[in-house]
PDB file of N, CA and C in Angstrom:
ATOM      1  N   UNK A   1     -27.523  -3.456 -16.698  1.00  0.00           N
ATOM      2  CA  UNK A   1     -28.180  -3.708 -17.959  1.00  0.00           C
ATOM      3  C   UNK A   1     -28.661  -2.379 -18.536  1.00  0.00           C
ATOM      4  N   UNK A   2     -28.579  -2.101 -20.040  1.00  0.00           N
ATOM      5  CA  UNK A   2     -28.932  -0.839 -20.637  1.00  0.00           C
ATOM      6  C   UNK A   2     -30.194  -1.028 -20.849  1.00  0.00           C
ATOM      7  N   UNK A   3     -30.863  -0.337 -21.332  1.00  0.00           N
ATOM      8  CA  UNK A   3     -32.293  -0.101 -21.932  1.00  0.00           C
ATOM      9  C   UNK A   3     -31.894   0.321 -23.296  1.00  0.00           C
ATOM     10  N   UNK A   4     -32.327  -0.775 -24.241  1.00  0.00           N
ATOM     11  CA  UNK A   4     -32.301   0.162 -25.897  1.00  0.00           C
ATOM     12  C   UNK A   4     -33.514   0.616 -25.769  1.00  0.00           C
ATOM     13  N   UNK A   5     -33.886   1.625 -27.632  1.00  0.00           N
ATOM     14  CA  UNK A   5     -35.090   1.791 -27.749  1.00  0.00           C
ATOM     15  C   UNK A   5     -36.432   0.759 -27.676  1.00  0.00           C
ATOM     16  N   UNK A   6     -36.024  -0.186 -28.692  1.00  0.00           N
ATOM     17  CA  UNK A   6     -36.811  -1.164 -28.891  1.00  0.00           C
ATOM     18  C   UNK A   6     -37.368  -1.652 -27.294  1.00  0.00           C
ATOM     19  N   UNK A   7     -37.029  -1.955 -26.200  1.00  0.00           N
ATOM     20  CA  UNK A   7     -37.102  -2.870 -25.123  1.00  0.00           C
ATOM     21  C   UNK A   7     -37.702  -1.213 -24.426  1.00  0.00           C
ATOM     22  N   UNK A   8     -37.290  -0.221 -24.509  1.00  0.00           N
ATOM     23  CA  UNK A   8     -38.246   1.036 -23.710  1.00  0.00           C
ATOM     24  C   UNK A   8     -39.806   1.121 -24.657  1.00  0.00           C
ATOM     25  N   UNK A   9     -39.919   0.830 -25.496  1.00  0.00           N
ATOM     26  CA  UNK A   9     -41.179   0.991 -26.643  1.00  0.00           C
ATOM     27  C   UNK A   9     -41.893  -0.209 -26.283  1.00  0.00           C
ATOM     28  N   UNK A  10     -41.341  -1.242 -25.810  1.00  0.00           N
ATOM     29  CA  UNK A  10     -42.263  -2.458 -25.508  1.00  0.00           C
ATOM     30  C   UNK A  10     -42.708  -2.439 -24.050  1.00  0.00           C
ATOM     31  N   UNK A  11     -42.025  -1.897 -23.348  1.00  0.00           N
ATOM     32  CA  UNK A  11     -42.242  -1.362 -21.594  1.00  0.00           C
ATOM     33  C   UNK A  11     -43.181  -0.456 -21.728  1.00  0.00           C
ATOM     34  N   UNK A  12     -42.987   0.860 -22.219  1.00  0.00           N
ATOM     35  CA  UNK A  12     -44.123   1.700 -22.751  1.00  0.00           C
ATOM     36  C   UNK A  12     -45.572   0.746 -23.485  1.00  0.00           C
ATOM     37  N   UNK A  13     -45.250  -0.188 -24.437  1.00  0.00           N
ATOM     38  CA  UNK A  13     -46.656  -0.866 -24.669  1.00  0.00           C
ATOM     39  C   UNK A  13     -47.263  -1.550 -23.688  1.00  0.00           C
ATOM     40  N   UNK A  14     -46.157  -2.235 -22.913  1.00  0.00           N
ATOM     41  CA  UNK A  14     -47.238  -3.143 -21.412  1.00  0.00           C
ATOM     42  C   UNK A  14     -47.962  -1.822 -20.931  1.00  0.00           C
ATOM     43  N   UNK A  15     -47.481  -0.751 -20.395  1.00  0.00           N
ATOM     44  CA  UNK A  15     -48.140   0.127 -19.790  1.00  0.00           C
ATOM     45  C   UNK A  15     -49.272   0.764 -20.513  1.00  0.00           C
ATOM     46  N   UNK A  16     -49.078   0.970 -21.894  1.00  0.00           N
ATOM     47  CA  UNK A  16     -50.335   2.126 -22.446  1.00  0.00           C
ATOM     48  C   UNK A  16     -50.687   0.812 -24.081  1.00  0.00           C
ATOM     49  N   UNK A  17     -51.495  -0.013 -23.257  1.00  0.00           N
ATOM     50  CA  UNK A  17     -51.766  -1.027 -24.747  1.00  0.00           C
ATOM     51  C   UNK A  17     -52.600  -0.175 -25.726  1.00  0.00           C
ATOM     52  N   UNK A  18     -53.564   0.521 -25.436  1.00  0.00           N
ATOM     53  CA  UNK A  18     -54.204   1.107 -26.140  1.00  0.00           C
ATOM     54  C   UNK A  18     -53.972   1.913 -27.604  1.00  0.00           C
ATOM     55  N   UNK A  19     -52.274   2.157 -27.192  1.00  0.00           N
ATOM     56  CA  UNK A  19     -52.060   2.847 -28.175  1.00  0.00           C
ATOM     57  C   UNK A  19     -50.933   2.246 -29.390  1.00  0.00           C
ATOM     58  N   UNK A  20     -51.250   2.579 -30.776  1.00  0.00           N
ATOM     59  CA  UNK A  20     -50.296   1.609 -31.395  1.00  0.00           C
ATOM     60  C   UNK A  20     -48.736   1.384 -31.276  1.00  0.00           C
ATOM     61  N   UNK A  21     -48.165   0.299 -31.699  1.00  0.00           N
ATOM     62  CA  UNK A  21     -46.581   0.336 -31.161  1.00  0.00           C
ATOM     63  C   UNK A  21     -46.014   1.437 -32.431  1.00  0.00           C
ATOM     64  N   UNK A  22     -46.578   1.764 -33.549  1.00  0.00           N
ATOM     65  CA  UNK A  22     -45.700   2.828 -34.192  1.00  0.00           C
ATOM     66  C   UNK A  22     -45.823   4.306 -33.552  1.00  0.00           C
ATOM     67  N   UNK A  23     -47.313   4.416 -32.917  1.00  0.00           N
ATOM     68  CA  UNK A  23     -47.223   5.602 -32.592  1.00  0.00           C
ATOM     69  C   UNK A  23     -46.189   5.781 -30.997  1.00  0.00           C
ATOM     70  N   UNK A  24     -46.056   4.850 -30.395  1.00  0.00           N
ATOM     71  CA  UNK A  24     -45.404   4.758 -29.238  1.00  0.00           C
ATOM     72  C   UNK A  24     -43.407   5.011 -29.634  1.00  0.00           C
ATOM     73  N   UNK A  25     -43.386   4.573 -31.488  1.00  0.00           N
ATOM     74  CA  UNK A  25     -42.102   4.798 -31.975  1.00  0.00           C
ATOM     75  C   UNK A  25     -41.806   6.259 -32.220  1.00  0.00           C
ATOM     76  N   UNK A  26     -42.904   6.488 -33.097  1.00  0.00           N
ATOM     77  CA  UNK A  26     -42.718   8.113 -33.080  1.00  0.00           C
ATOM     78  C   UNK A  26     -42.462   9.006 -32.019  1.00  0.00           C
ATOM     79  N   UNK A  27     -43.644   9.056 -30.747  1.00  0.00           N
ATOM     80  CA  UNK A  27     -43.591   9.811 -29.562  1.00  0.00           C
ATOM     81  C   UNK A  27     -41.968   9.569 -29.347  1.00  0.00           C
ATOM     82  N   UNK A  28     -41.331   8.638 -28.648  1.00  0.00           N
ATOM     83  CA  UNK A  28     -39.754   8.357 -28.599  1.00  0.00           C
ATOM     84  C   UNK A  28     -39.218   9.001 -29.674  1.00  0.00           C
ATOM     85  N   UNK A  29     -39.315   8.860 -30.439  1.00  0.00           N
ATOM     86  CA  UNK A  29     -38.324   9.923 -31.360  1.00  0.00           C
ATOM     87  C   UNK A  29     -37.976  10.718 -31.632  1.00  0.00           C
ATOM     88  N   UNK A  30     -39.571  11.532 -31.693  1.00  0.00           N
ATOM     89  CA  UNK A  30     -39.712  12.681 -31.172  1.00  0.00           C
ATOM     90  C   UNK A  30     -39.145  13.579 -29.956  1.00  0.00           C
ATOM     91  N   UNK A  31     -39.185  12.747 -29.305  1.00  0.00           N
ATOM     92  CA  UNK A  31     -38.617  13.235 -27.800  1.00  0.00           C
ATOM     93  C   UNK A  31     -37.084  12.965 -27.720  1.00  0.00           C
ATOM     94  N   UNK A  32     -36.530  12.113 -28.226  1.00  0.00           N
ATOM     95  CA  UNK A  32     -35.099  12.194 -28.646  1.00  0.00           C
ATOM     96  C   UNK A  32     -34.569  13.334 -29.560  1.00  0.00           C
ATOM     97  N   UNK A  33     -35.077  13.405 -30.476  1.00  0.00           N
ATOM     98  CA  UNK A  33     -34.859  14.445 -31.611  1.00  0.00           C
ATOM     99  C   UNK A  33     -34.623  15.953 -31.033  1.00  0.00           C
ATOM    100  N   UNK A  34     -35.508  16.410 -30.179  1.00  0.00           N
ATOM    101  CA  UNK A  34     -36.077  17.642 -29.482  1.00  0.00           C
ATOM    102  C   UNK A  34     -34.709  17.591 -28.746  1.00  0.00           C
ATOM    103  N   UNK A  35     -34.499  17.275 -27.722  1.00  0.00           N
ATOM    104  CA  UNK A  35     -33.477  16.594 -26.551  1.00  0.00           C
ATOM    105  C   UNK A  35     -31.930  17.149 -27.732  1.00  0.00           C
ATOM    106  N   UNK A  36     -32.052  16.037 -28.624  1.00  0.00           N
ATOM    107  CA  UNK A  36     -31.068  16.589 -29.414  1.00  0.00           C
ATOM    108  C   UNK A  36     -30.827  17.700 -29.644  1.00  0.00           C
ATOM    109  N   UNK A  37     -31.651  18.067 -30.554  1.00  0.00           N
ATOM    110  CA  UNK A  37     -31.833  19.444 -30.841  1.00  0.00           C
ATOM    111  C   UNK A  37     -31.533  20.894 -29.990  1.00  0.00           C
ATOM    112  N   UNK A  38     -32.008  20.253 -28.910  1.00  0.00           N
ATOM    113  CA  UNK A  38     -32.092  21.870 -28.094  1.00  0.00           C
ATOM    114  C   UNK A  38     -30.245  21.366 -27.541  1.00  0.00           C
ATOM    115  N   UNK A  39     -29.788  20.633 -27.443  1.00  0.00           N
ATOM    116  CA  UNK A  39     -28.278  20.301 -26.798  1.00  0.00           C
ATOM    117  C   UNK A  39     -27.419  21.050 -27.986  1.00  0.00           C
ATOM    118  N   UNK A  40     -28.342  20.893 -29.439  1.00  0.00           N
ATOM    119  CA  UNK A  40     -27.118  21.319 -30.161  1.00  0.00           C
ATOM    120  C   UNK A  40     -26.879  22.789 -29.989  1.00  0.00           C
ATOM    121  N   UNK A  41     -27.665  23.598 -29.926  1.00  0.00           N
ATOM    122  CA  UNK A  41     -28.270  24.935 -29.208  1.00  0.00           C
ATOM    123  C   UNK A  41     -27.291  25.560 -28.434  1.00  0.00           C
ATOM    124  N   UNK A  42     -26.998  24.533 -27.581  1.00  0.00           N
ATOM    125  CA  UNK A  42     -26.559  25.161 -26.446  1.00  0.00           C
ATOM    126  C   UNK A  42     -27.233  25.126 -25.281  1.00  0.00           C
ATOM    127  N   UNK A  43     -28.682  25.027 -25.312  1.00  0.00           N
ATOM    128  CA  UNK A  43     -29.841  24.776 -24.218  1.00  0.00           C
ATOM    129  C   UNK A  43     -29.497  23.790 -23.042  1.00  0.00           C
ATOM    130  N   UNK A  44     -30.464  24.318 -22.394  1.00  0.00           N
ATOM    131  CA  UNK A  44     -30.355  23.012 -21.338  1.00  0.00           C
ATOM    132  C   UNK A  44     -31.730  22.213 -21.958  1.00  0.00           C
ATOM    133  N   UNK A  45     -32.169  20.820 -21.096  1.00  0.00           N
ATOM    134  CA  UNK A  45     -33.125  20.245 -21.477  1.00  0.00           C
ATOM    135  C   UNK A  45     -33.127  19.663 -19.872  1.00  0.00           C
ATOM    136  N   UNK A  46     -34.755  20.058 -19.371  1.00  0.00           N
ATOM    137  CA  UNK A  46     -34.841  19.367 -18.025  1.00  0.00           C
ATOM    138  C   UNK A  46     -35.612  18.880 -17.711  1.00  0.00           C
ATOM    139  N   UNK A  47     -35.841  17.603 -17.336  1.00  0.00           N
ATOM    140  CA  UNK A  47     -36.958  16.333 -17.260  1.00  0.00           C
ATOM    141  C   UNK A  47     -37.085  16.782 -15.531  1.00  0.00           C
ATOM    142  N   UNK A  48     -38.547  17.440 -15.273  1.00  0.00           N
ATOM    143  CA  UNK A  48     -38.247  17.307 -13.848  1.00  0.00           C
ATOM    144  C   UNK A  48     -38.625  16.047 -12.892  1.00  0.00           C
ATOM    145  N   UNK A  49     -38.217  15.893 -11.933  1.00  0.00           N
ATOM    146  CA  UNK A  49     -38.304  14.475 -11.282  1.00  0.00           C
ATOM    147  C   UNK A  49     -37.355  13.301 -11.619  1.00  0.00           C
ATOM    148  N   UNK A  50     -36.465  13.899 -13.192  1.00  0.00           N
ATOM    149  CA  UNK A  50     -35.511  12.954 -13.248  1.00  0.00           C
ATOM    150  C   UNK A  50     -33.931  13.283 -13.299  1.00  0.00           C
ATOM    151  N   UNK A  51     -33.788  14.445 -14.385  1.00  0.00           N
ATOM    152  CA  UNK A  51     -32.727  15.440 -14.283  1.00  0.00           C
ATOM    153  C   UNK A  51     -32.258  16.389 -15.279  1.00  0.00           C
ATOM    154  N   UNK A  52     -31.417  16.953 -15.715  1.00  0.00           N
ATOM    155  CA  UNK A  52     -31.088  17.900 -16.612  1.00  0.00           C
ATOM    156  C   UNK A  52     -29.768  17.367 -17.385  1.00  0.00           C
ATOM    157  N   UNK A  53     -30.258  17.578 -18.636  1.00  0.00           N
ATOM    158  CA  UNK A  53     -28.855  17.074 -19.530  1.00  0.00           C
ATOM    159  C   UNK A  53     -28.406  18.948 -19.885  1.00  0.00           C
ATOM    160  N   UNK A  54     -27.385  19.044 -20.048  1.00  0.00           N
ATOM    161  CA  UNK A  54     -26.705  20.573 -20.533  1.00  0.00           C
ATOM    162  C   UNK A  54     -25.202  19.819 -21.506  1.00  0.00           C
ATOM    163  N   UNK A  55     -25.161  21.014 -21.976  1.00  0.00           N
ATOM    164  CA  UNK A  55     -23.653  20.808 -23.098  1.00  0.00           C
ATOM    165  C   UNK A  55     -22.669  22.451 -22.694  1.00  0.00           C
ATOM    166  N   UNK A  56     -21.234  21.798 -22.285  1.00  0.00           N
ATOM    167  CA  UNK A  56     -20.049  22.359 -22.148  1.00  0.00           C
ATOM    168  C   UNK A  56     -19.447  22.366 -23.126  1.00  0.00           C
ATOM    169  N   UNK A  57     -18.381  23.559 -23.468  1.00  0.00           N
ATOM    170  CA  UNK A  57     -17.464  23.197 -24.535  1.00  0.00           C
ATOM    171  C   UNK A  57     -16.068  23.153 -23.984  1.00  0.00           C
ATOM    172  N   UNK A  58     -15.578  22.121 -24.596  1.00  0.00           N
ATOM    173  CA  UNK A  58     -14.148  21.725 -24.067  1.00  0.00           C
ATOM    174  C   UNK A  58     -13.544  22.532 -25.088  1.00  0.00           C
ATOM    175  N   UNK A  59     -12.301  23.040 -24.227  1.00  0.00           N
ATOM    176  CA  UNK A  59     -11.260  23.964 -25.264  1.00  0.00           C
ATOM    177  C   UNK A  59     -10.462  22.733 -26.194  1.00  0.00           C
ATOM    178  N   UNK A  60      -9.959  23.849 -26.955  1.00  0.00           N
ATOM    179  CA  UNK A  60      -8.503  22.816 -27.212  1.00  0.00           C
ATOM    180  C   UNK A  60      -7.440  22.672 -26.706  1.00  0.00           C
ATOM    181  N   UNK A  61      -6.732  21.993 -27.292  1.00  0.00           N
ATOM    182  CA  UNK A  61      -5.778  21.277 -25.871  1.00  0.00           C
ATOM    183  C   UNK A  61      -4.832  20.809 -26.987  1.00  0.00           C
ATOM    184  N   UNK A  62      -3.752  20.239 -26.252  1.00  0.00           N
ATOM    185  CA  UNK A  62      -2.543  19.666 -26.880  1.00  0.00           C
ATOM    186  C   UNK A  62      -2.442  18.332 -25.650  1.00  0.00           C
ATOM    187  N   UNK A  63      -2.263  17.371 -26.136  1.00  0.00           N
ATOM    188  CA  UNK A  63      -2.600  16.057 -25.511  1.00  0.00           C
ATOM    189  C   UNK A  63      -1.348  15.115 -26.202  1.00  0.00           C
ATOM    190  N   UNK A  64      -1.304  14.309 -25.177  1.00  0.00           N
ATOM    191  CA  UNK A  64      -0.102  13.176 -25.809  1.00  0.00           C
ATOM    192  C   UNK A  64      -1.149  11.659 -25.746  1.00  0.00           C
ATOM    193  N   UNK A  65      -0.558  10.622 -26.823  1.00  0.00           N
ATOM    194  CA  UNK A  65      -1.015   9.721 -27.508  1.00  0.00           C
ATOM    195  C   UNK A  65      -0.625   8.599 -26.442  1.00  0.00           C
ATOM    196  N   UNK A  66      -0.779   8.043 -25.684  1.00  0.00           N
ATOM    197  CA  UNK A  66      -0.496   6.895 -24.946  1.00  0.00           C
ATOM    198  C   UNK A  66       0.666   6.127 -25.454  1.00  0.00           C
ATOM    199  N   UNK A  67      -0.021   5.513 -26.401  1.00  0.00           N
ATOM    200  CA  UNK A  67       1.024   4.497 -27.178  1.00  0.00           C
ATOM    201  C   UNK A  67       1.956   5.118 -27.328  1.00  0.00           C
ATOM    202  N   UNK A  68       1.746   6.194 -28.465  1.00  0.00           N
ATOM    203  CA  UNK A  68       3.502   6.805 -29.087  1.00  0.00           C
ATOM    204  C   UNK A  68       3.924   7.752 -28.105  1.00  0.00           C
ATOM    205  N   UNK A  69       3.552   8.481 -27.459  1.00  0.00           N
ATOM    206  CA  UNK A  69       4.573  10.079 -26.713  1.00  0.00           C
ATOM    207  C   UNK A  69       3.860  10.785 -27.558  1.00  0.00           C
ATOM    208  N   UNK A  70       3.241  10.774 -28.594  1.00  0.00           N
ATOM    209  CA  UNK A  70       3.605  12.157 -29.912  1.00  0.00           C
ATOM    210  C   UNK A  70       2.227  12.710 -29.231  1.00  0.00           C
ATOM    211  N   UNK A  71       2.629  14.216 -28.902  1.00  0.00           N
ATOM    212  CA  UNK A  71       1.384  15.033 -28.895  1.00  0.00           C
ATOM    213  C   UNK A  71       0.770  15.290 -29.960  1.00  0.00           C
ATOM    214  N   UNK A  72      -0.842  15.234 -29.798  1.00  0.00           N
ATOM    215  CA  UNK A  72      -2.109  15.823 -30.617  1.00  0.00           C
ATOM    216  C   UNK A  72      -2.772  16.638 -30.267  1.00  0.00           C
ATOM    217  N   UNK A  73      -2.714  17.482 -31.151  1.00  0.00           N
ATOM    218  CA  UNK A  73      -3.775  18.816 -31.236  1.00  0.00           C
ATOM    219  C   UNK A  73      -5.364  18.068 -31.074  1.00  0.00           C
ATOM    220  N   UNK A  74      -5.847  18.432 -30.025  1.00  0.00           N
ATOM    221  CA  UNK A  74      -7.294  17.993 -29.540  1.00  0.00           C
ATOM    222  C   UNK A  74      -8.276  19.602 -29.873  1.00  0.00           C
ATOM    223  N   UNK A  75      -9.151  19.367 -30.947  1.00  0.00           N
ATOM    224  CA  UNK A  75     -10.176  20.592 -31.161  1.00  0.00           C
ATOM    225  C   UNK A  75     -11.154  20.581 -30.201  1.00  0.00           C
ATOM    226  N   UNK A  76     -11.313  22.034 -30.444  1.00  0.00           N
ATOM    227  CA  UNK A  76     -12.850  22.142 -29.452  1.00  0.00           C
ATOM    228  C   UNK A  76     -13.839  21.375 -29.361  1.00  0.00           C
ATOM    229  N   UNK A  77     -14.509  21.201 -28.447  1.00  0.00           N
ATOM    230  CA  UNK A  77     -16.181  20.194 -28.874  1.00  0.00           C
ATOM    231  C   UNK A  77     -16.636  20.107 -28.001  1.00  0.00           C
ATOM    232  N   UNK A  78     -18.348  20.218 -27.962  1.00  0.00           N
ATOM    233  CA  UNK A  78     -19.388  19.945 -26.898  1.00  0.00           C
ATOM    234  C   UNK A  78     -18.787  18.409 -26.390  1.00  0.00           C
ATOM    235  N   UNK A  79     -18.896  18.610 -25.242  1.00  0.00           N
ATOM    236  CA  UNK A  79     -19.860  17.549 -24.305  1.00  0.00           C
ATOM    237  C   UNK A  79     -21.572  17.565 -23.826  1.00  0.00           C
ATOM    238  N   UNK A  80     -21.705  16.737 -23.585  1.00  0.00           N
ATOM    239  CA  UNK A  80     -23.434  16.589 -23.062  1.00  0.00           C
ATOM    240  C   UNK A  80     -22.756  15.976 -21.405  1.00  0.00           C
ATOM    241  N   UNK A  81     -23.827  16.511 -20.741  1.00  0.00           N
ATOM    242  CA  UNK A  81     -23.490  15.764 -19.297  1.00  0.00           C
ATOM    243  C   UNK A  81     -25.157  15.749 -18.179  1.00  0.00           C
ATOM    244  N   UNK A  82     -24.938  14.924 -17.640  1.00  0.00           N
ATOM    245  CA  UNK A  82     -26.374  15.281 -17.135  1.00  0.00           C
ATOM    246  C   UNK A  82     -26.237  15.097 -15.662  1.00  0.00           C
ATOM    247  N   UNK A  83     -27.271  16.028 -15.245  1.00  0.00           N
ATOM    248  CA  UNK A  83     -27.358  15.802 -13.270  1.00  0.00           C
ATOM    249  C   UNK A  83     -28.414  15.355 -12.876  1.00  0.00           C
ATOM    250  N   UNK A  84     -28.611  14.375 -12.030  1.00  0.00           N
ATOM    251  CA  UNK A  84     -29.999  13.681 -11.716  1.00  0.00           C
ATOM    252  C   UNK A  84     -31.003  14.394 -10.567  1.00  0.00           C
ATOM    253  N   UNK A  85     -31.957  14.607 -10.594  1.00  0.00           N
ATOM    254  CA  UNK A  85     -32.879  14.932  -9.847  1.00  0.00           C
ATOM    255  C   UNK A  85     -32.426  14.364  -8.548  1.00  0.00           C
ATOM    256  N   UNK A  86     -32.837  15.150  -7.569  1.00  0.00           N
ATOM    257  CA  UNK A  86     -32.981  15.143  -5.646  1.00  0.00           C
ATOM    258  C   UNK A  86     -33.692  13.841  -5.773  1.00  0.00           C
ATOM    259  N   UNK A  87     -35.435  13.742  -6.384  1.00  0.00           N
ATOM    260  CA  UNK A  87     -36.222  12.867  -6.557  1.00  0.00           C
ATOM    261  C   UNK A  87     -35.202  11.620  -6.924  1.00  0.00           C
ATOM    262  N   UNK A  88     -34.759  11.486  -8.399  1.00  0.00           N
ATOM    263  CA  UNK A  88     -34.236  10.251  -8.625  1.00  0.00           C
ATOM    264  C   UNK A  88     -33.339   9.968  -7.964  1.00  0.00           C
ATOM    265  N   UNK A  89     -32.376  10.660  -7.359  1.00  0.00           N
ATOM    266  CA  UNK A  89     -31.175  10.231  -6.285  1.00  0.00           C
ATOM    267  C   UNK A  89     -31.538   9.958  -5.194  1.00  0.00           C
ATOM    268  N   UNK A  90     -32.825  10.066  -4.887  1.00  0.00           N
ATOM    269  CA  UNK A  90     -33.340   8.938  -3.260  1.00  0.00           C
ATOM    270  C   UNK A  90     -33.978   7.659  -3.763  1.00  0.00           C
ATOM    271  N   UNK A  91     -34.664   7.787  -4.976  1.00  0.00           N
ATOM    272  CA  UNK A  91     -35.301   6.328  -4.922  1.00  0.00           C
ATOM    273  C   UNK A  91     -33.852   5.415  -5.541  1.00  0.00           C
ATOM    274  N   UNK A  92     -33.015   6.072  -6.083  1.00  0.00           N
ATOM    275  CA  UNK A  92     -31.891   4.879  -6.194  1.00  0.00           C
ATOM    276  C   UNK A  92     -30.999   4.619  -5.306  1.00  0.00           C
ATOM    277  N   UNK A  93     -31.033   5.349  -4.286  1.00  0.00           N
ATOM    278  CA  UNK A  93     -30.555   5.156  -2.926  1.00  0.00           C
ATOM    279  C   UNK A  93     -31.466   4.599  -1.864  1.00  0.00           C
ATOM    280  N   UNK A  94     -32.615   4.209  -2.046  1.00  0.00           N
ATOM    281  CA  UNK A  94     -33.796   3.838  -1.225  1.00  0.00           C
ATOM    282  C   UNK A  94     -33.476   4.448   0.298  1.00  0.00           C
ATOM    283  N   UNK A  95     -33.598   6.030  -0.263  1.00  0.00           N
ATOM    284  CA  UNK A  95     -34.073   6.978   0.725  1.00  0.00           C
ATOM    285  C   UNK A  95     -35.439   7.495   1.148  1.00  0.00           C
ATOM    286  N   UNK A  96     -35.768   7.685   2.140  1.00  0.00           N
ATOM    287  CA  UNK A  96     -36.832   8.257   2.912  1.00  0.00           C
ATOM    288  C   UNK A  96     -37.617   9.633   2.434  1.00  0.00           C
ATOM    289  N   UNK A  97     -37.983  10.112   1.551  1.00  0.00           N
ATOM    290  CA  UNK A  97     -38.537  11.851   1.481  1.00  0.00           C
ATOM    291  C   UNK A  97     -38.450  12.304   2.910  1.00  0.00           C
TER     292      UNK A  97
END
């Protein structure tokens, strides 16, 4: 099962009622936006305890079309990719510290 925004903003409200659900929209957005931002960069971005998202650039390439045979010119372009924390890769393995 995924997590959208909406259903992480209402998890975030059980936990912190105190605070309003728009401002709980903004903070998320904020923090998406940033995340974005620094990927477009080139940056890394690293949540510690959970993991690091970074962006590669794929060359171009000459690629064939499944369906037809006919090769396509494939342009350059970021990827985003991320590696998970030591931390998060034991509790989803229900490992021992």
């Amino acid at each position: 099962m995924a997590i959208v925004k909406s259903k992480l903003i209402k998890y975030l409200k059980k936990s912190y009622p105190n605070f309003l659900t728009k401002d709980l929209e903004k903070l998320v957005d904020i923090i998406l936006n940033e995340i974005k931002k620094t990927l477009k960069r080139g940056e890394r971005v690293e949540l510690r305890g959970f993991g690091v998202f970074f962006s590669n650039i794929q060359k171009e390439s000459i690629r064939r079309n499944p369906r037809t045979g006919e090769k396509v010119n494939v342009p350059q372009k970021k990827t985003i990719h991320f590696k998970m924390a030591k931390d998060l890769f034991k509790k989803l393995n229900n490992e021992k510290e």
